[in-house]
C-alpha atoms as a PDB file:
ATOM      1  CA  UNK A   1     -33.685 -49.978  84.117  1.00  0.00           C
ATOM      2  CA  UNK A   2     -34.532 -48.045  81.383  1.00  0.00           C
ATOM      3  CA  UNK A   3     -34.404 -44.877  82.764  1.00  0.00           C
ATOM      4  CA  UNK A   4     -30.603 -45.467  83.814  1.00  0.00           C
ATOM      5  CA  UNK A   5     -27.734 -44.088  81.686  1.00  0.00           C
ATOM      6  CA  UNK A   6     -24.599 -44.868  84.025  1.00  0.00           C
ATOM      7  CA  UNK A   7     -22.001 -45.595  81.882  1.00  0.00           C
ATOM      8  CA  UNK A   8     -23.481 -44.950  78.165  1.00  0.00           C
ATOM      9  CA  UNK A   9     -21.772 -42.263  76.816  1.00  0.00           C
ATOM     10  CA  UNK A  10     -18.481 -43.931  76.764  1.00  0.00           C
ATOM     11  CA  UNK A  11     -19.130 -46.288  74.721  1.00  0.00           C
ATOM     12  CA  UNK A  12     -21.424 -44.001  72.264  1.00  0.00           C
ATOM     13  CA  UNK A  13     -18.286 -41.455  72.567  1.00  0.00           C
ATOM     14  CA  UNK A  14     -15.812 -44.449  71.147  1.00  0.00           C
ATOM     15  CA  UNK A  15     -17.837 -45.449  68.335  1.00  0.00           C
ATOM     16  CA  UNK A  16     -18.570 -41.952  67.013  1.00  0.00           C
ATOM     17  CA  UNK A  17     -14.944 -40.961  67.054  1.00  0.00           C
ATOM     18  CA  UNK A  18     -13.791 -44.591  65.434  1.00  0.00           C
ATOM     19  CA  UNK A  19     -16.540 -44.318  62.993  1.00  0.00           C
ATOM     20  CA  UNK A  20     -14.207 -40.822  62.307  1.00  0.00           C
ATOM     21  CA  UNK A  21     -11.324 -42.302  62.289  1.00  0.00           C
ATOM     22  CA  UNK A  22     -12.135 -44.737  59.606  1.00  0.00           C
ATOM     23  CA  UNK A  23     -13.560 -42.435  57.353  1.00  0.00           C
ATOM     24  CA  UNK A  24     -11.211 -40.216  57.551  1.00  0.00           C
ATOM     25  CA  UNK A  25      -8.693 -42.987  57.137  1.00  0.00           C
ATOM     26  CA  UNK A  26     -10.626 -44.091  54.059  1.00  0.00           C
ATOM     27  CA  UNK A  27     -10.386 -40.431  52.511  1.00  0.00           C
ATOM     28  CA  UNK A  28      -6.167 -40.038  53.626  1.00  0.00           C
ATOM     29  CA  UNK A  29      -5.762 -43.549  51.334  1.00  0.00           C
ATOM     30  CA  UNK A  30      -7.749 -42.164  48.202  1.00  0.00           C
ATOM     31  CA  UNK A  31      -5.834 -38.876  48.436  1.00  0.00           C
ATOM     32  CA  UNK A  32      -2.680 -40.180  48.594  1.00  0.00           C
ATOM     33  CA  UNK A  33      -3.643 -43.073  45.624  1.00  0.00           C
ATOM     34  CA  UNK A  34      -4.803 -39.856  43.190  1.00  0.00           C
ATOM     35  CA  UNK A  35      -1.672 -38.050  44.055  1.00  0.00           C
ATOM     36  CA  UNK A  36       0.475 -41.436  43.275  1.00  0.00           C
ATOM     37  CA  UNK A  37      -1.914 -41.741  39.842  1.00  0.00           C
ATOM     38  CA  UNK A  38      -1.487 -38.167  38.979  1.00  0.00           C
ATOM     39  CA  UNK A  39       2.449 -38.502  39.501  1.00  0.00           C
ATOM     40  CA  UNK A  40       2.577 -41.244  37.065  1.00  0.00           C
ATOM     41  CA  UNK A  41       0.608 -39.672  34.454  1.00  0.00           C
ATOM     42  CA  UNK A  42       2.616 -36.852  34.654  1.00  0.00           C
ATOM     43  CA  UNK A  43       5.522 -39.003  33.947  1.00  0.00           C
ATOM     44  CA  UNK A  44       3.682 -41.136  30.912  1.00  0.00           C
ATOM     45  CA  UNK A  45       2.630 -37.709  29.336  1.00  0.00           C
ATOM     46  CA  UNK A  46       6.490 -36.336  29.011  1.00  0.00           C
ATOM     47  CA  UNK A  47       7.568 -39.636  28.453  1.00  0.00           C
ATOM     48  CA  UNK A  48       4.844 -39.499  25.427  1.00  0.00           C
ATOM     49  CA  UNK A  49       5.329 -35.751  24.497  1.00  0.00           C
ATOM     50  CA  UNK A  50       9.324 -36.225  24.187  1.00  0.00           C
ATOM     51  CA  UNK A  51       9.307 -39.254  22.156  1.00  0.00           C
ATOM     52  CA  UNK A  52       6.847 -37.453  19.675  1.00  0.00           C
ATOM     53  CA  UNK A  53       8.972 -34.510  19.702  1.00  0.00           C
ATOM     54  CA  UNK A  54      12.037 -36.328  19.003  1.00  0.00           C
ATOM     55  CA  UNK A  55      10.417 -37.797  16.313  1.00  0.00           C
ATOM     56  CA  UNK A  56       9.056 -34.869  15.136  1.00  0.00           C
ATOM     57  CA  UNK A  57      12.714 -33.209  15.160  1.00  0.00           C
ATOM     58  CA  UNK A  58      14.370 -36.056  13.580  1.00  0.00           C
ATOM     59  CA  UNK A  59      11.573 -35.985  10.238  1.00  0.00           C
ATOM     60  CA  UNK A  60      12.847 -32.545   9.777  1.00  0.00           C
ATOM     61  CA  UNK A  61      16.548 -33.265  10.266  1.00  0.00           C
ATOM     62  CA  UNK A  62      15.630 -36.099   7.217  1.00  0.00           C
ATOM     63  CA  UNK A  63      14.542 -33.847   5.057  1.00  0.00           C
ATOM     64  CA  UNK A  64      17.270 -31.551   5.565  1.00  0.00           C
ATOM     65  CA  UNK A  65      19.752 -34.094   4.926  1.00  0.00           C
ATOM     66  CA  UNK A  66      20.957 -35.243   2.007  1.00  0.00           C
ATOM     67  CA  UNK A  67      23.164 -38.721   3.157  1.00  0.00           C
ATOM     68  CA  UNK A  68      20.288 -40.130   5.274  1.00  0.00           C
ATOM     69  CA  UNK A  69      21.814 -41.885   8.236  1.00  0.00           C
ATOM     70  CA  UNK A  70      21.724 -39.164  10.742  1.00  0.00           C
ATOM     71  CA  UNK A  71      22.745 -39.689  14.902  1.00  0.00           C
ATOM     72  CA  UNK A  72      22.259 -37.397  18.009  1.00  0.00           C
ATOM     73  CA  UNK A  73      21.127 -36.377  21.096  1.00  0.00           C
ATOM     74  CA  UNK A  74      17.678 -33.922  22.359  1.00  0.00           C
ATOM     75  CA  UNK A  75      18.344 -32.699  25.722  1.00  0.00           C
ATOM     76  CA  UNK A  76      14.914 -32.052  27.797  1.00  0.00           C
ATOM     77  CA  UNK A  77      14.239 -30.465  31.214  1.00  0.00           C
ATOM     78  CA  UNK A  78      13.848 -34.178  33.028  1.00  0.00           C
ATOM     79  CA  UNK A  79      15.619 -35.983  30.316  1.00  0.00           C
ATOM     80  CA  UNK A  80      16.984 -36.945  27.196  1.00  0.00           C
ATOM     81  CA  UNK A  81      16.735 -38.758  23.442  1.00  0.00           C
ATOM     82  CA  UNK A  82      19.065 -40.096  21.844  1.00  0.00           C
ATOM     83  CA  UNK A  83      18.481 -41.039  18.286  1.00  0.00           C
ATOM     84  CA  UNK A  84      20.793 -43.365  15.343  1.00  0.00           C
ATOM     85  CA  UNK A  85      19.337 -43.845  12.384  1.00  0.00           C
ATOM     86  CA  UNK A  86      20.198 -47.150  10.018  1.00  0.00           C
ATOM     87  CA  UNK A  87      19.483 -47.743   6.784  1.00  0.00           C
ATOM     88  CA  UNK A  88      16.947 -50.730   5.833  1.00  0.00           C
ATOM     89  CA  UNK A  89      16.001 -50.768   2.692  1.00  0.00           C
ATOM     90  CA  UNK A  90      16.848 -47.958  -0.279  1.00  0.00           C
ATOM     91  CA  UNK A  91      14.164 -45.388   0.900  1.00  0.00           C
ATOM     92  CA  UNK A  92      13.688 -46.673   4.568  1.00  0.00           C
ATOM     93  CA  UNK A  93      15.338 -45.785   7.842  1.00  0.00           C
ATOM     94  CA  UNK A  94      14.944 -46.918  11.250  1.00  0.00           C
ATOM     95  CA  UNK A  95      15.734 -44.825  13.911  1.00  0.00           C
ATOM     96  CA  UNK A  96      15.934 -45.919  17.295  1.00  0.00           C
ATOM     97  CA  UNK A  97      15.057 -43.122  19.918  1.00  0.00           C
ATOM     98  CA  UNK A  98      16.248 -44.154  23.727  1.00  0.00           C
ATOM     99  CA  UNK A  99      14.489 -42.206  26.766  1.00  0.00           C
ATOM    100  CA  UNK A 100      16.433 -41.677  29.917  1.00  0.00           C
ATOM    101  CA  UNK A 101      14.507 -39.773  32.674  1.00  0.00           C
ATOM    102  CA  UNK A 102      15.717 -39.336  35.932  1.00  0.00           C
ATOM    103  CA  UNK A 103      15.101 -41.845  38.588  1.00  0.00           C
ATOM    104  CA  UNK A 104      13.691 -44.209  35.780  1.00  0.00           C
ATOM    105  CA  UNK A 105      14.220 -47.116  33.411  1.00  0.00           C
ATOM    106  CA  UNK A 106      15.650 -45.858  29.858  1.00  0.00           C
ATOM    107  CA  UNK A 107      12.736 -46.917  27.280  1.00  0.00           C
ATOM    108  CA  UNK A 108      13.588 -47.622  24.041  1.00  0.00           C
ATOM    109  CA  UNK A 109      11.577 -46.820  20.564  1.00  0.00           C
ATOM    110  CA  UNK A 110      11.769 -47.521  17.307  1.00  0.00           C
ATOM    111  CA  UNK A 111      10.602 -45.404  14.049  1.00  0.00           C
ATOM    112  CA  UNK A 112      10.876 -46.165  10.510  1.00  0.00           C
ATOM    113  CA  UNK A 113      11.068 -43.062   8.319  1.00  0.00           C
ATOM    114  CA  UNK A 114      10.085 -43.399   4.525  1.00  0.00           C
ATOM    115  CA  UNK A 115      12.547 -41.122   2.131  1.00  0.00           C
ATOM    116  CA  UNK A 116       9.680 -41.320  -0.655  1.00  0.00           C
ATOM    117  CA  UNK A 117       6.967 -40.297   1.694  1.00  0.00           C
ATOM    118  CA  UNK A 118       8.267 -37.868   3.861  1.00  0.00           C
ATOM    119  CA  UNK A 119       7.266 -38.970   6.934  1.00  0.00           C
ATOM    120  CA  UNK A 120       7.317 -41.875   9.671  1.00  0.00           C
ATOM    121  CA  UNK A 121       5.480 -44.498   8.857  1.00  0.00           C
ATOM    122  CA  UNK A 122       5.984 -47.035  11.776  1.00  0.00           C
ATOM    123  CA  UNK A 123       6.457 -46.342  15.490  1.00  0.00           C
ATOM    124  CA  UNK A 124       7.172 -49.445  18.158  1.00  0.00           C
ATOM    125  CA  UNK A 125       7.744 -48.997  21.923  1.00  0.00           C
ATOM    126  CA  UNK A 126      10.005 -51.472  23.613  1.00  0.00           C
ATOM    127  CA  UNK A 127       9.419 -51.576  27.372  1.00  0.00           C
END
């Protein structure tokens, strides 16, 4: 009996290729995951480098101007700012920045610039 091997490589055949199959199942689902993580931190990072740039643009356009309240748009390859600036308090602005990408949600931010300092001092993302 122990000498016969009717019928034994069929069934050692099936489980090496399913044992295949599942692994390289396993490594198809992480690959596509990272290229769905990668996609979205693409996104966050322009989402991220735009607002700062917008903010960045709009400091300068304050100092520059002379009236304060100050309005506009900065066009980007995948999207767009817009900006309006309204006046708070005698040396403090806030400017609201709103973020429309394609194929996504418009995100809205909000900045407060300081005449007397120069600079933003405050920066709040609403989702």
């Amino acid at each position: 009996m122990i000498r016969n091997e009717k019928g034994f490589s069929y069934p050692l055949t099936f489980c090496v290729l399913l044992l295949a199959f599942v692994v390289l199942s396993i490594h198809f689902e992480l690959y596509i995951s990272e290229k769905r993580i990668i996609k979205e931190s693409v996104t966050m990072l322009k989402q991220e480098y735009y607002f700062l740039s917008a903010m960045q643009w709009t400091e300068e356009l304050f100092l520059q101007e002379d009236h304060g309240e100050v309005s506009g748009v900065y066009s980007f390859s995948d999207g767009e700012v817009s900006y309006h600036s309204v006046k708070v308090a005698d040396s403090l602005y806030r400017v609201t920045f709103n973020l429309a990408m394609k194929n996504l949600p418009e995100i809205t931010g909000f900045g407060y610039y300081d005449k007397e300092l120069k600079k933003m001092i405050k920066w709040n993302e609403k989702n």
